[in-house]
N, C-alpha and C. Protein backbone atom coordinates (compact mmCIF):
# COMPACT_ATOMS: atom_id res chain seq x y z
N UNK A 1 -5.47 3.78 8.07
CA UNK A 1 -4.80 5.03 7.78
C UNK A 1 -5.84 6.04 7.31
N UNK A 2 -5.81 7.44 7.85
CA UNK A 2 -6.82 8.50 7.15
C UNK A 2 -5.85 9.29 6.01
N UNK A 3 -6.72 8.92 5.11
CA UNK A 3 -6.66 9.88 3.75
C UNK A 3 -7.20 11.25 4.12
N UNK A 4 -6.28 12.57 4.02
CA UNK A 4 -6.84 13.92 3.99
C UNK A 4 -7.25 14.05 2.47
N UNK A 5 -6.69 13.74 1.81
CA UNK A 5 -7.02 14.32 0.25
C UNK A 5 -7.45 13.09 -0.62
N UNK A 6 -8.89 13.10 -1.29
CA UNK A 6 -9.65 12.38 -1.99
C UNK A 6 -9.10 12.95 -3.41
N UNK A 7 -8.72 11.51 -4.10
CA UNK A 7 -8.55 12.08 -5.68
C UNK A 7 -9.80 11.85 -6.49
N UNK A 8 -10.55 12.47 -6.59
CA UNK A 8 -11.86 12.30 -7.36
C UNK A 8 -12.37 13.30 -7.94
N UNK A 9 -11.64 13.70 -9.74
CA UNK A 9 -11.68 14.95 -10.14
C UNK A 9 -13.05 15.02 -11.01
N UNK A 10 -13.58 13.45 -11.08
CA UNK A 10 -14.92 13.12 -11.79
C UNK A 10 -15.80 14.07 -11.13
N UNK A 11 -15.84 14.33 -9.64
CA UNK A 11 -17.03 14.72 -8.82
C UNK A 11 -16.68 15.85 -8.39
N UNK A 12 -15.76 16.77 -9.43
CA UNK A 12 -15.47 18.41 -9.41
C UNK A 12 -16.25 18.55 -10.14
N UNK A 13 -16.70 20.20 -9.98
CA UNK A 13 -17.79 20.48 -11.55
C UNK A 13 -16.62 20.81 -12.33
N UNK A 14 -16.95 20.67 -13.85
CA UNK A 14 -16.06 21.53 -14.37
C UNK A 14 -15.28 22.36 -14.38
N UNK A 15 -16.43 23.39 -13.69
CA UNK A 15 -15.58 24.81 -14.18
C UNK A 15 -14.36 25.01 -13.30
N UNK A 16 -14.73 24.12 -11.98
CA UNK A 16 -13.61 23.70 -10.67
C UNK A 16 -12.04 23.39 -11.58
N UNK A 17 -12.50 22.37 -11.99
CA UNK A 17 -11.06 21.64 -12.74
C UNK A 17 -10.36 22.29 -13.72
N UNK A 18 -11.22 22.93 -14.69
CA UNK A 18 -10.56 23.77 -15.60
C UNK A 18 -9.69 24.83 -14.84
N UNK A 19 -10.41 25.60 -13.87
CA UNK A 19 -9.46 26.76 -12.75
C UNK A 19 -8.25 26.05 -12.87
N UNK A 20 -8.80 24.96 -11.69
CA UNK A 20 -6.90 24.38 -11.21
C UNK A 20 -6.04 24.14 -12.40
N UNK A 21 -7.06 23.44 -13.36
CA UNK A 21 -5.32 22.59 -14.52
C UNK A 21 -5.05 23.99 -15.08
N UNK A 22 -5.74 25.68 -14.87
CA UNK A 22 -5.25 26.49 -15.65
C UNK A 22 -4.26 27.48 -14.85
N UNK A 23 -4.58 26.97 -13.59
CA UNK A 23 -4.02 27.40 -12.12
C UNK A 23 -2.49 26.58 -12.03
N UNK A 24 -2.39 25.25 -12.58
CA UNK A 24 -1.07 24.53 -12.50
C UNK A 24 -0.47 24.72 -13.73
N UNK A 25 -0.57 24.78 -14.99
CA UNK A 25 0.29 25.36 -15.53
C UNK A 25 0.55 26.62 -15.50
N UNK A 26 -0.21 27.73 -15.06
CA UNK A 26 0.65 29.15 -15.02
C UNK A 26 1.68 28.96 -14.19
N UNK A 27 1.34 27.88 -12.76
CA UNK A 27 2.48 28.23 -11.43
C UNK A 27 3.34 27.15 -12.07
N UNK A 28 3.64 26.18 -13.28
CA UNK A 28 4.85 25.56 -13.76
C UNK A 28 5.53 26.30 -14.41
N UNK A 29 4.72 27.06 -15.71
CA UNK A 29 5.03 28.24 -16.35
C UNK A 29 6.11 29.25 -15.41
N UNK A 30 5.98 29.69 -14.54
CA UNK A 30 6.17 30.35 -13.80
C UNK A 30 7.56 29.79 -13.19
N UNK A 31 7.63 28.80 -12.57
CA UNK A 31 8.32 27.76 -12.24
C UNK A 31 9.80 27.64 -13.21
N UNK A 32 9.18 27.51 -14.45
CA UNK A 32 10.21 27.35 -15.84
C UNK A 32 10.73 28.92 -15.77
N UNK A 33 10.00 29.56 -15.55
CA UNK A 33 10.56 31.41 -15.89
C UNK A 33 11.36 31.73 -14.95
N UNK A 34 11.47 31.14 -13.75
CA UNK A 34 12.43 31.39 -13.00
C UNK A 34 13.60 30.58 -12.90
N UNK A 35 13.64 29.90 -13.62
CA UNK A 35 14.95 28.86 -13.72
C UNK A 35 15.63 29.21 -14.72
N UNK A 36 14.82 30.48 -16.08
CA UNK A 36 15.75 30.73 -17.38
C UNK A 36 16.90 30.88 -16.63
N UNK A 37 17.41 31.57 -15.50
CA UNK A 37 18.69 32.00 -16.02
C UNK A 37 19.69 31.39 -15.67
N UNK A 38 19.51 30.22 -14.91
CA UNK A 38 20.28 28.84 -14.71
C UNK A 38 20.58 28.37 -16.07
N UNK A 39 19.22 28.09 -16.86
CA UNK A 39 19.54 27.46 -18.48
C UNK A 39 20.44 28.51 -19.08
N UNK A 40 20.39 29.94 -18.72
CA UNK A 40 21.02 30.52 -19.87
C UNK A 40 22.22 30.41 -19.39
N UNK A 41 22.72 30.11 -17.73
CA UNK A 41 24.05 30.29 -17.59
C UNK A 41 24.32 29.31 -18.30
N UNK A 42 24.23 28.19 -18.19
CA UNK A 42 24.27 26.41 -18.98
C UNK A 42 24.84 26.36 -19.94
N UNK A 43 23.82 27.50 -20.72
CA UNK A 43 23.89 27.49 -22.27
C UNK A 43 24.86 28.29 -22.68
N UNK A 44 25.07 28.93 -22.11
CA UNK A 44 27.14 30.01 -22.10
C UNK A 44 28.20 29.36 -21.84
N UNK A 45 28.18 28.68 -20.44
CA UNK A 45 28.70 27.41 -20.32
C UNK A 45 29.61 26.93 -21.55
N UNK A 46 28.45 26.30 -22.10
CA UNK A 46 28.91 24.99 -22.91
C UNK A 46 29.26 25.67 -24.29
N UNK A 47 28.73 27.15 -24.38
CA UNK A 47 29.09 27.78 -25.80
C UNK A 47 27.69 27.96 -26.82
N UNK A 48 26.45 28.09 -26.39
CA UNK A 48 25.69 28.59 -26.81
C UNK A 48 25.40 29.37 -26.94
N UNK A 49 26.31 30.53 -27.24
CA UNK A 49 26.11 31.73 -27.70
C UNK A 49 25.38 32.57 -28.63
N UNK A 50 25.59 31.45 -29.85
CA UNK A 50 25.40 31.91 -30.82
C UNK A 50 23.50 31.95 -31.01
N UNK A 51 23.03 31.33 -29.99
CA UNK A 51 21.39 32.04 -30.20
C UNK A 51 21.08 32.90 -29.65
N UNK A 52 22.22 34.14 -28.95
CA UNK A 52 22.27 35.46 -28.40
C UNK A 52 22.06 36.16 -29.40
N UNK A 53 23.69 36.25 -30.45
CA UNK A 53 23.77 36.74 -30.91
C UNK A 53 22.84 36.58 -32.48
N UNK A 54 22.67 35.32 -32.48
CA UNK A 54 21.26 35.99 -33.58
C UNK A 54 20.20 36.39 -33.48
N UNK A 55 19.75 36.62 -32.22
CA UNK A 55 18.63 36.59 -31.81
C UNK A 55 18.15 37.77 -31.63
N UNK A 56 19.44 38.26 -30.57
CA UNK A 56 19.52 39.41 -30.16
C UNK A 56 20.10 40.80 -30.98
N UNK A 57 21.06 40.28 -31.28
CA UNK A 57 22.81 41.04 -31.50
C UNK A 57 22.04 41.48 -33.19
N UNK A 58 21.45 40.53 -33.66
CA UNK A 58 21.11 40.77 -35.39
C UNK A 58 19.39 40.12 -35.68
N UNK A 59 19.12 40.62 -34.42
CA UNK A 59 17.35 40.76 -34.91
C UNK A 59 16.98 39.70 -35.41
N UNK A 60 17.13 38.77 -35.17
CA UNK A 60 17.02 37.59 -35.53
C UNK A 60 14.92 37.51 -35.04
N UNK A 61 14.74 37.84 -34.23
CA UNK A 61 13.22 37.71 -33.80
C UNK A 61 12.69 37.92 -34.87
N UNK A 62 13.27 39.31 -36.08
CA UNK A 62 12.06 39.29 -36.71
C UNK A 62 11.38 38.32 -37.85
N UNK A 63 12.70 37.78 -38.19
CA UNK A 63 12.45 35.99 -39.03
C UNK A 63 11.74 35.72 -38.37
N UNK A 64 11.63 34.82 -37.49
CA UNK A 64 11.10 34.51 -36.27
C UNK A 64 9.30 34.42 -36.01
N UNK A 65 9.37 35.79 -36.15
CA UNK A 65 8.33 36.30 -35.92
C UNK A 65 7.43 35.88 -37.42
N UNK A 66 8.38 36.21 -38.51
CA UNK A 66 7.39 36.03 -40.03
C UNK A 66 7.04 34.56 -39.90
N UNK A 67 8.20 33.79 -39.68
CA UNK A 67 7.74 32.53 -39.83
C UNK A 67 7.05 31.83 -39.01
N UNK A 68 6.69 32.21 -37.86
CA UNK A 68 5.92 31.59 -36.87
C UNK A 68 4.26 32.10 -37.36
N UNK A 69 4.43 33.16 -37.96
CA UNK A 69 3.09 33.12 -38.81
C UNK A 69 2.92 32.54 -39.92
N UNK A 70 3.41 32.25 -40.50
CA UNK A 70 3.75 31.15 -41.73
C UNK A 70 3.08 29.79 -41.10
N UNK A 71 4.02 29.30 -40.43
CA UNK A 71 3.51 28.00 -39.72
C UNK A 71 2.22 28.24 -39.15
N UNK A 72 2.27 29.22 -38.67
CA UNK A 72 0.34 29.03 -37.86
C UNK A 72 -0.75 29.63 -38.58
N UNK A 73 -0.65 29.76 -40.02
CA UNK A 73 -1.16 29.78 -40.93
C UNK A 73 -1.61 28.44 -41.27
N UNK A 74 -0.33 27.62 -41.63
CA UNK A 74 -0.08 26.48 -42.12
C UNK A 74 -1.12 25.36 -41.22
N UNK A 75 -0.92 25.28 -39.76
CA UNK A 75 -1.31 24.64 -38.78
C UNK A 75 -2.96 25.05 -39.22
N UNK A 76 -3.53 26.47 -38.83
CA UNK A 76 -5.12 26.71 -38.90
C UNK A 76 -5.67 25.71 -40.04
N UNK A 77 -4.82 25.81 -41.10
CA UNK A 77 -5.19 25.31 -42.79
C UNK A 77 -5.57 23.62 -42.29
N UNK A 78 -4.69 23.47 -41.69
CA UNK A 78 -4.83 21.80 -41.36
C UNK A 78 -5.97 21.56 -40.25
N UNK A 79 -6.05 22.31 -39.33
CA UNK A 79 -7.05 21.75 -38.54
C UNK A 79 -8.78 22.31 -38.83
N UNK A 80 -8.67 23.57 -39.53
CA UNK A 80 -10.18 23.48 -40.62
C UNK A 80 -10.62 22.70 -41.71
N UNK A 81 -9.03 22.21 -42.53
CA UNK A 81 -9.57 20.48 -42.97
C UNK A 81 -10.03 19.72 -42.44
N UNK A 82 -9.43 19.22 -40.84
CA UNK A 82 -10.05 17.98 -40.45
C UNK A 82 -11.57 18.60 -39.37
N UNK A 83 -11.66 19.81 -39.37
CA UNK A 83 -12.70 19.71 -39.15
C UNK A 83 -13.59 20.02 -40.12
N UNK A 84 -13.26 20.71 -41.14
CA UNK A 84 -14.65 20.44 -42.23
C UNK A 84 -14.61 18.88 -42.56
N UNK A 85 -13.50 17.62 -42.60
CA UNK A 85 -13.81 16.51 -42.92
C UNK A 85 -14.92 15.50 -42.29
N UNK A 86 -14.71 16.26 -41.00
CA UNK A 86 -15.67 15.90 -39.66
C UNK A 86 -16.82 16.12 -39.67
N UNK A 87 -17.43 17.53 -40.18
CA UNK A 87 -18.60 18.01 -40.04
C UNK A 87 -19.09 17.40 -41.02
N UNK A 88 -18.18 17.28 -42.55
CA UNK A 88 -18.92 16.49 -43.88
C UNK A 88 -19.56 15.15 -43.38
N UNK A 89 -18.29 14.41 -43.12
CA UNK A 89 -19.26 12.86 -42.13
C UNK A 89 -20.52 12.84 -41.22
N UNK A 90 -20.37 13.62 -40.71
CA UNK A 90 -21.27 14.06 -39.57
C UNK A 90 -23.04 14.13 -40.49
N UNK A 91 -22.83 15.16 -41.50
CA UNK A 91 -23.96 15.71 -42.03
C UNK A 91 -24.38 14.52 -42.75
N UNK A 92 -23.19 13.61 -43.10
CA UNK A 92 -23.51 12.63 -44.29
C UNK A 92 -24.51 11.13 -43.75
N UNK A 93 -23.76 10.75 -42.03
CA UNK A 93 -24.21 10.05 -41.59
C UNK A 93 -25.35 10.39 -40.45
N UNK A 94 -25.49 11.62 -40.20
CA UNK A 94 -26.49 12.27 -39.28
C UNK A 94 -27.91 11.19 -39.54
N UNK A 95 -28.66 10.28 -38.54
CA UNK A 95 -29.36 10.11 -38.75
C UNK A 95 -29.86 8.69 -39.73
N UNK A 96 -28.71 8.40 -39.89
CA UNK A 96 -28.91 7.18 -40.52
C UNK A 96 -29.10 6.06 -39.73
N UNK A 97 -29.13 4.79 -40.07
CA UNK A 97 -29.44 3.73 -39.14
C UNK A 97 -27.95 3.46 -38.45
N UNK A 98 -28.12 2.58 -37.63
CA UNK A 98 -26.58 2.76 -36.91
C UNK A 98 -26.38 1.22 -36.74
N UNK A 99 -25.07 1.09 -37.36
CA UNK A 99 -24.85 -0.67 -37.65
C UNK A 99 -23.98 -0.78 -36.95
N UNK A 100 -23.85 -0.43 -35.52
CA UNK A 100 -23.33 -1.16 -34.05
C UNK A 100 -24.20 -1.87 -33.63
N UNK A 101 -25.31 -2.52 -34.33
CA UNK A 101 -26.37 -2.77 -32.73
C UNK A 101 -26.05 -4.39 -32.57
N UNK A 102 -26.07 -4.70 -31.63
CA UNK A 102 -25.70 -6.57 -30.90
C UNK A 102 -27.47 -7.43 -32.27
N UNK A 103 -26.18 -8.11 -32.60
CA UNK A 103 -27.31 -9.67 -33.20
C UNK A 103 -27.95 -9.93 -32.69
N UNK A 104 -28.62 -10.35 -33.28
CA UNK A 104 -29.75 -11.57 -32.38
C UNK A 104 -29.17 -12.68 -32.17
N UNK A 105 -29.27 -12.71 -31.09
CA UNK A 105 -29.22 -14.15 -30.36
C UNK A 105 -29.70 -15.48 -30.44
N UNK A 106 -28.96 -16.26 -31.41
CA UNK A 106 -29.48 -17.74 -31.71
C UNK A 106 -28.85 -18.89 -31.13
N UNK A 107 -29.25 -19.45 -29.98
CA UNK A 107 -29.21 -20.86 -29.36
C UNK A 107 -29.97 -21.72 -30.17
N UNK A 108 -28.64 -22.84 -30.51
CA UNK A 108 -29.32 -24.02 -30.71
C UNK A 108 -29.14 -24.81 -29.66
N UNK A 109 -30.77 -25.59 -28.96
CA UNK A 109 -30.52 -26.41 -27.80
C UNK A 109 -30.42 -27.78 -28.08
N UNK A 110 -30.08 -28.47 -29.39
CA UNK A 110 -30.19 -29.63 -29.77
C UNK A 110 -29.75 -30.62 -29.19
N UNK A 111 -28.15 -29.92 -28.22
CA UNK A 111 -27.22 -30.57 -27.31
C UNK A 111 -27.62 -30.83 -25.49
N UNK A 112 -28.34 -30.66 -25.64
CA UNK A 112 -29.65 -30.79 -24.17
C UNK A 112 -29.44 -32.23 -23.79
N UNK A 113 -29.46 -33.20 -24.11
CA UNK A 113 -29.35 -34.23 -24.15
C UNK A 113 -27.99 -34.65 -23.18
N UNK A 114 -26.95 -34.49 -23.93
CA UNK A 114 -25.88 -34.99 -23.41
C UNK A 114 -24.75 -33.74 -22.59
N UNK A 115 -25.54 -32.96 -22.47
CA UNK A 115 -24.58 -31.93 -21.65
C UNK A 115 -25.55 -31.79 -20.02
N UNK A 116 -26.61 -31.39 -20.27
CA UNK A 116 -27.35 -31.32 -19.17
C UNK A 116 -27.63 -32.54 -18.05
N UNK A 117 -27.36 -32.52 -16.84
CA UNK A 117 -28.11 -33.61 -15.74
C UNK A 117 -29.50 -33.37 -15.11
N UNK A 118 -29.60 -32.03 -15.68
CA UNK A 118 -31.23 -31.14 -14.64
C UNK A 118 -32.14 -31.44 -16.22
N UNK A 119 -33.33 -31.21 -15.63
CA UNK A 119 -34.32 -31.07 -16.13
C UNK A 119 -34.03 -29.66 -17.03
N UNK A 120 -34.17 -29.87 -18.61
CA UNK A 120 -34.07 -28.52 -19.67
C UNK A 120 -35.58 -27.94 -20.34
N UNK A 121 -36.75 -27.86 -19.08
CA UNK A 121 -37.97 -27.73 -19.17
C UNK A 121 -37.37 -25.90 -18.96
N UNK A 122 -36.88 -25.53 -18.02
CA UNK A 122 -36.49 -23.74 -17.91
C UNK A 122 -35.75 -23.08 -18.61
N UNK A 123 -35.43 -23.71 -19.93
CA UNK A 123 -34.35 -23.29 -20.64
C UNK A 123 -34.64 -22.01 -21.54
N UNK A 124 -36.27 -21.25 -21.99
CA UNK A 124 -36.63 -20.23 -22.08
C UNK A 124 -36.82 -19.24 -20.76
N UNK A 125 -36.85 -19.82 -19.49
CA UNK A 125 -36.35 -18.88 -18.74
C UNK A 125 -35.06 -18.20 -18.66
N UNK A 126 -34.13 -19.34 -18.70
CA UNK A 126 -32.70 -18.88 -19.14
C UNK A 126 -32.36 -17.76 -19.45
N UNK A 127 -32.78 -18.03 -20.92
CA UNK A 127 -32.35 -17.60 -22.38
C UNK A 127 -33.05 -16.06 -21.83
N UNK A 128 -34.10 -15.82 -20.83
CA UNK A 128 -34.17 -14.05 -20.77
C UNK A 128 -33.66 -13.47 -19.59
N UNK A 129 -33.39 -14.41 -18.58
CA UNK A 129 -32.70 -14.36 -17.47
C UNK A 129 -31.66 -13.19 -17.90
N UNK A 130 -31.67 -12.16 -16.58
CA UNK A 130 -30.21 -10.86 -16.93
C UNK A 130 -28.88 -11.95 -16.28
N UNK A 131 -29.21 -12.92 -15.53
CA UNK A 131 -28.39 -13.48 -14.18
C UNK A 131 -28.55 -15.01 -14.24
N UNK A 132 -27.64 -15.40 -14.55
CA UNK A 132 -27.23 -17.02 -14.27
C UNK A 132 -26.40 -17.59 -13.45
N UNK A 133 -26.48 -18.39 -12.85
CA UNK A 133 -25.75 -19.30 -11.85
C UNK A 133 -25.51 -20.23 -12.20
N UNK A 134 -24.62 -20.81 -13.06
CA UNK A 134 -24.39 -22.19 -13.62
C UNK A 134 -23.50 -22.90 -12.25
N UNK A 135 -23.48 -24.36 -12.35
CA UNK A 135 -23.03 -25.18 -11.12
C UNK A 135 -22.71 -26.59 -11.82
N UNK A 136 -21.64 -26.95 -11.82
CA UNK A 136 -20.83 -27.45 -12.86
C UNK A 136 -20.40 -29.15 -12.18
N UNK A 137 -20.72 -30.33 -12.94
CA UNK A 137 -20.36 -31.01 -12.38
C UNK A 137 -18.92 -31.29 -11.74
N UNK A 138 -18.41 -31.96 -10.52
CA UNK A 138 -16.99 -32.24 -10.76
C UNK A 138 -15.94 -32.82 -11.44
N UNK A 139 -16.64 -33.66 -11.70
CA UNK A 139 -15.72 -34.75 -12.76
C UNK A 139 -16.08 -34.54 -13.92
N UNK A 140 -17.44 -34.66 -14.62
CA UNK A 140 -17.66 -34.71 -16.05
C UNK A 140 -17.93 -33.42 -16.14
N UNK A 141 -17.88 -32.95 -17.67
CA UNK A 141 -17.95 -31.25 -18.12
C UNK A 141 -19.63 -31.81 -18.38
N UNK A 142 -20.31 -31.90 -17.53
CA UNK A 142 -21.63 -31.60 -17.42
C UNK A 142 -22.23 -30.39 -16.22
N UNK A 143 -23.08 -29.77 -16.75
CA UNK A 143 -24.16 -28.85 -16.01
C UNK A 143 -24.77 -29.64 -15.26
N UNK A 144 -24.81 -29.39 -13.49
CA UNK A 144 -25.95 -29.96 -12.46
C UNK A 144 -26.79 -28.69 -12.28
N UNK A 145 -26.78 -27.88 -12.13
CA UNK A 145 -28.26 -26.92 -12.23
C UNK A 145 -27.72 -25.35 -12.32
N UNK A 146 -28.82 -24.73 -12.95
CA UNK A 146 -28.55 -23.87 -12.78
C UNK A 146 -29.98 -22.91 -12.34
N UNK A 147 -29.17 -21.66 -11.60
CA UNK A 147 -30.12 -20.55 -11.27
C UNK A 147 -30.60 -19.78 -11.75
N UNK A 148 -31.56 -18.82 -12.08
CA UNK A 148 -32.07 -17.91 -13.11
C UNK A 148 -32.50 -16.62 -11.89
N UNK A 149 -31.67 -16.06 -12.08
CA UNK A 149 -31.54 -14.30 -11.75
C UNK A 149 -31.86 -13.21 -11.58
């Protein structure tokens, strides 16, 4: 089957993707704005009137209006906390040592003996090997050889 359209938004540049996702919500936006007046018939319908008439009928916007600055007052207050909390960490741990890093790696080979059937003369090859091929006996949980990578 031929695919016309590749989904691979990794290998847009940016500024590509930002357009479109700012390009698809205006034309949903848009989309929703032309359907108000289906919702508003709906909402008459069923007797929702009454957010006409406060809205409209008794100025109701201008509450509205105070308190939506209220809240986005409220909102700014909260998100310059968590970003001054952010930047504090930031400055605090900037530069310090970083205690993700992988252990060291300790094999004990003491068990060489009774697990292995090959010769355990390559077993520091192993151990730096990126790539192993282990090959597993059938019957007993013993190692018959392995490859180094």
């Amino acid at each position: 089957m031929n695919y016309l359209v590749i989904d691979r938004p990794e290998l847009q540049p940016a500024a590509q993707r930002a357009f479109f996702s700012a390009l698809t919500v205006v034309l949903w936006t848009f989309y929703v704005y032309l359907l108000l007046p289906l919702v508003t018939l709906l909402a008459w319908y069923f007797g929702y009137s009454a957010v006409y008439e406060e809205m409209v009928m008794r100025n109701g916007w201008e509450a509205l209006i105070r308190l939506i600055g209220f809240y986005g007052a409220i909102v700014l207050a909260m998100a310059f906390t968590q970003i001054g909390w952010a930047l504090i960490n930031w400055m605090r741990f900037a530069g310090k040592r970083d205690r993700r890093r992988e252990r060291e790696r300790v094999v004990d080979m003491r068990f060489t003996d009774s697990m292995f059937l090959t010769d355990t003369v390559e077993i520091p090859v192993w151990q730096n090997a990126k790539r192993l091929v282990v090959h597993h006996h059938e019957t007993e949980a013993r190692i018959v050889s392995v490859e180094a990578g």
